[in-house]
N, C-alpha and C. Protein backbone atom coordinates (compact mmCIF):
# COMPACT_ATOMS: atom_id res chain seq x y z
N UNK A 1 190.07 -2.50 -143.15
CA UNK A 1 189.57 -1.20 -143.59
C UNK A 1 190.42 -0.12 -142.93
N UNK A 2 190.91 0.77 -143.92
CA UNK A 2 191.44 2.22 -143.21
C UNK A 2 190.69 2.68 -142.59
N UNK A 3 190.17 3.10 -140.84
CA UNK A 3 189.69 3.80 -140.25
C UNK A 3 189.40 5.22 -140.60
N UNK A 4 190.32 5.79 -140.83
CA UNK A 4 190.90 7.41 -141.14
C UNK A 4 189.52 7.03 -143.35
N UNK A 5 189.73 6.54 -143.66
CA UNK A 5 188.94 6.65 -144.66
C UNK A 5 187.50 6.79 -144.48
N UNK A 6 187.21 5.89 -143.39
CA UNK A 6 185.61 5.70 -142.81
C UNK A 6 185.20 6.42 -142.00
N UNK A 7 186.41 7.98 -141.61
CA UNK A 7 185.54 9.06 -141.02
C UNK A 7 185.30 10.35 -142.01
N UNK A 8 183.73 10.58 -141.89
CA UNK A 8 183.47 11.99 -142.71
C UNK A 8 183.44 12.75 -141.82
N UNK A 9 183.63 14.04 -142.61
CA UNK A 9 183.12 15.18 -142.62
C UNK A 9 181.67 15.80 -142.57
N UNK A 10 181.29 16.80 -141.72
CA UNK A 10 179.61 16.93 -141.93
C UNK A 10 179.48 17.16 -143.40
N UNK A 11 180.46 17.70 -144.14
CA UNK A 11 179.83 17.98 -145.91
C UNK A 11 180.20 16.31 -145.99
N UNK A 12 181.31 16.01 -146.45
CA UNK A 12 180.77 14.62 -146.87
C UNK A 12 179.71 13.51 -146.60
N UNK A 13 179.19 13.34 -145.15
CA UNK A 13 178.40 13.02 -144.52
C UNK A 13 177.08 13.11 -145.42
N UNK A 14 176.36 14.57 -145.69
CA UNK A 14 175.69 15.04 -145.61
C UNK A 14 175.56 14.51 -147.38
N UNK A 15 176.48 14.98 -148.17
CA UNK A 15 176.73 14.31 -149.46
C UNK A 15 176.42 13.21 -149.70
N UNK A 16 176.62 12.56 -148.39
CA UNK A 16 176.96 10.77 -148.86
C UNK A 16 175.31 10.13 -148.36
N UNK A 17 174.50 11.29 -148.06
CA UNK A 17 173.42 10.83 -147.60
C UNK A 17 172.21 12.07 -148.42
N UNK A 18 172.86 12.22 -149.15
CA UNK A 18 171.89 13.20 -150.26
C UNK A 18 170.79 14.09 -149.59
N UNK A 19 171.55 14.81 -148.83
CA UNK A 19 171.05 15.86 -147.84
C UNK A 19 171.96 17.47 -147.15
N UNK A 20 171.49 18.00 -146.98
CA UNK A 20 172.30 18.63 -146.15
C UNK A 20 173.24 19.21 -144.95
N UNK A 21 174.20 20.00 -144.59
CA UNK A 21 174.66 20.03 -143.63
C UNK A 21 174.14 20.28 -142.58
N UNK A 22 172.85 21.53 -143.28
CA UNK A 22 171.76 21.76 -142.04
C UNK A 22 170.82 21.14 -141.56
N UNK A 23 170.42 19.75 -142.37
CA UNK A 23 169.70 18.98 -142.08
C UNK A 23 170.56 17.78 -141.22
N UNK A 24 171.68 17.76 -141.07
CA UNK A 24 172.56 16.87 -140.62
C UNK A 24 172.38 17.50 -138.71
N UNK A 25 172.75 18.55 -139.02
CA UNK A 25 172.67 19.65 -137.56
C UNK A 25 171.76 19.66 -136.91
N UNK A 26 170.32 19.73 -137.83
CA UNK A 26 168.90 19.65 -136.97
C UNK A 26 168.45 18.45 -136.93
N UNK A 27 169.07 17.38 -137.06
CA UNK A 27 168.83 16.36 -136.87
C UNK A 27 169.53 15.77 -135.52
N UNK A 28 170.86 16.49 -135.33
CA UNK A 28 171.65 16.39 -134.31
C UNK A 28 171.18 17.07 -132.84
N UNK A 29 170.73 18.03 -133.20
CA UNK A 29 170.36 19.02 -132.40
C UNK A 29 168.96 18.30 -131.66
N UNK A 30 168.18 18.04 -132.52
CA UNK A 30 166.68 17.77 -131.98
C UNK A 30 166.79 16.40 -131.54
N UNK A 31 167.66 15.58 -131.81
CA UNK A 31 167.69 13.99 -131.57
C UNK A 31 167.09 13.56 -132.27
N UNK A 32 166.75 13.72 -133.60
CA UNK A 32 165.93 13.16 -134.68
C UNK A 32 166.70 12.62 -135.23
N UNK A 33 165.99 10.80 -136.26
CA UNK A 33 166.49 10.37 -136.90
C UNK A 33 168.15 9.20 -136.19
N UNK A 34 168.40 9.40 -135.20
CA UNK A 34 168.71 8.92 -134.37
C UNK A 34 170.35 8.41 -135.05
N UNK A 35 170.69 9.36 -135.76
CA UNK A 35 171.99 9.14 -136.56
C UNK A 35 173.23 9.64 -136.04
N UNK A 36 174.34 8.30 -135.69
CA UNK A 36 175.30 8.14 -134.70
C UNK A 36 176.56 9.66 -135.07
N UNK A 37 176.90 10.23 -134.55
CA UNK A 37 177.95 11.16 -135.32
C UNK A 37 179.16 10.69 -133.80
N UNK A 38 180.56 11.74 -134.06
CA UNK A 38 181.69 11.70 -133.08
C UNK A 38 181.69 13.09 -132.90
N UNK A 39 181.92 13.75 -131.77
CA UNK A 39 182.66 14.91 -131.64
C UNK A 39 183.89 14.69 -131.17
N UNK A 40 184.47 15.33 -132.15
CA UNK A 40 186.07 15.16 -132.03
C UNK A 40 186.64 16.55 -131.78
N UNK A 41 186.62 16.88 -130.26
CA UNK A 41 187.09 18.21 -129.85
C UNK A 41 185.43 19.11 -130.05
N UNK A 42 185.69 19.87 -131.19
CA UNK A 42 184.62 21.14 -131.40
C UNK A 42 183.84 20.47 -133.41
N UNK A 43 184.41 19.55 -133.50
CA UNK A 43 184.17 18.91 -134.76
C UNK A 43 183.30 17.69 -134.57
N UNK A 44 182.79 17.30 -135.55
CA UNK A 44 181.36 16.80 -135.59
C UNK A 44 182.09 15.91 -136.62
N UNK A 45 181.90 14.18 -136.70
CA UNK A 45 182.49 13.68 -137.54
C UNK A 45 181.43 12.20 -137.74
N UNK A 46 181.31 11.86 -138.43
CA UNK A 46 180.24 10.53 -138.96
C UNK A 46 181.08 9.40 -139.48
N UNK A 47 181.07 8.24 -138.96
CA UNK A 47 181.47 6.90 -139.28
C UNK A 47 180.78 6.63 -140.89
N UNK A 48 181.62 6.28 -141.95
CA UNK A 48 180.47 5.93 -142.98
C UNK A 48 179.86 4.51 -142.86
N UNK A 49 180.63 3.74 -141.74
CA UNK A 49 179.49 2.60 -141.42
C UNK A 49 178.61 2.68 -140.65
N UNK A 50 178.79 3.81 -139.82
CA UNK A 50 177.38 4.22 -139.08
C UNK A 50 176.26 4.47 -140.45
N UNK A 51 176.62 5.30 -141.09
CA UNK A 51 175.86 5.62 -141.90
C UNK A 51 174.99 4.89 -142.86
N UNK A 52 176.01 3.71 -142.76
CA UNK A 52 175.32 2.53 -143.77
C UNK A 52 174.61 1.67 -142.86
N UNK A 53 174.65 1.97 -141.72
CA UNK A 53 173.98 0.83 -141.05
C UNK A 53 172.96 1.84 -140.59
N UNK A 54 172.85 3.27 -140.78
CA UNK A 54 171.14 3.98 -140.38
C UNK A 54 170.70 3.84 -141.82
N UNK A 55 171.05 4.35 -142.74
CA UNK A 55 170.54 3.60 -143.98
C UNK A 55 169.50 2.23 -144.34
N UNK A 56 170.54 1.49 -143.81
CA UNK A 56 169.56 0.03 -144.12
C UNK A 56 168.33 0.36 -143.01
N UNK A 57 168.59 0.71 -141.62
CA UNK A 57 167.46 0.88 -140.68
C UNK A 57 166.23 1.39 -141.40
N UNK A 58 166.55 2.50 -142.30
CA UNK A 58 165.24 3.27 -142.81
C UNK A 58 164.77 2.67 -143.85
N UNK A 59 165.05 1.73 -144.25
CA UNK A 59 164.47 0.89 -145.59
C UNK A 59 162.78 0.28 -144.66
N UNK A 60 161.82 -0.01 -145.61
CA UNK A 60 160.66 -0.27 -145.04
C UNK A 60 160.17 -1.19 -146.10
N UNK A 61 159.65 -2.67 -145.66
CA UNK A 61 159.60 -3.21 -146.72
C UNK A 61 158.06 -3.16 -146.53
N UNK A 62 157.42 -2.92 -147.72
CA UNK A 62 156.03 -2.81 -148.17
C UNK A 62 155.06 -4.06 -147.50
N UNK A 63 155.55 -5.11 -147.63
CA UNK A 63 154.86 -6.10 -147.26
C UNK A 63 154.81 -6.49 -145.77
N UNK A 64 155.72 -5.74 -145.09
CA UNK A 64 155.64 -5.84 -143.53
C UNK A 64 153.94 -5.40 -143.14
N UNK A 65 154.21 -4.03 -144.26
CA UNK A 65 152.62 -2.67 -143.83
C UNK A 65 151.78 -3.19 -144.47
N UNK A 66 151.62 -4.34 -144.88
CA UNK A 66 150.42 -4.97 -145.64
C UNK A 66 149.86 -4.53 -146.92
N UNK A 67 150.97 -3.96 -147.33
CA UNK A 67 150.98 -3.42 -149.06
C UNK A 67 151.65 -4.59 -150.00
N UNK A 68 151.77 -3.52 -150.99
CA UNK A 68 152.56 -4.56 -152.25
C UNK A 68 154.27 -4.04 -152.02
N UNK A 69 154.73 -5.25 -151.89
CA UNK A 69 156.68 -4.53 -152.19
C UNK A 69 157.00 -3.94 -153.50
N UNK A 70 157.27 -3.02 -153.15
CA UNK A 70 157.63 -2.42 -154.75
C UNK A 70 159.46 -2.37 -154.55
């Protein structure tokens, strides 16, 4: 894998997680959501395999919570 391909940008980031930049920030800021980023100098940069691997974290399967899996 190209490294240099698998780093975003907070807009791409934020894109690639169907959200925003400011929600990317206050998420950073407050320690919420617990989503890995880099500061690189004064820049803020996201692994997109970090991203895929907080992704799968937030999946919840129904039948764990004693529901139906949908």
């Amino acid at each position: 894998m190209n490294i240099s391909s698998d780093i975003l940008n907070q807009r791409q980031a934020a894109q690639y997680l169907g959200t925003t930049v400011g929600t990317l920030n206050s998420w950073r800021h407050c320690g919420k959501n617990t989503l890995p980023f880099i500061r690189w100098g004064n820049r803020i940069r996201y692994r997109k395999s970090d991203l895929d691997a907080w992704i799968e974290r937030q999946l919840i399967n129904k039948l764990d919570e004693g529901g139906e899996n949908v």
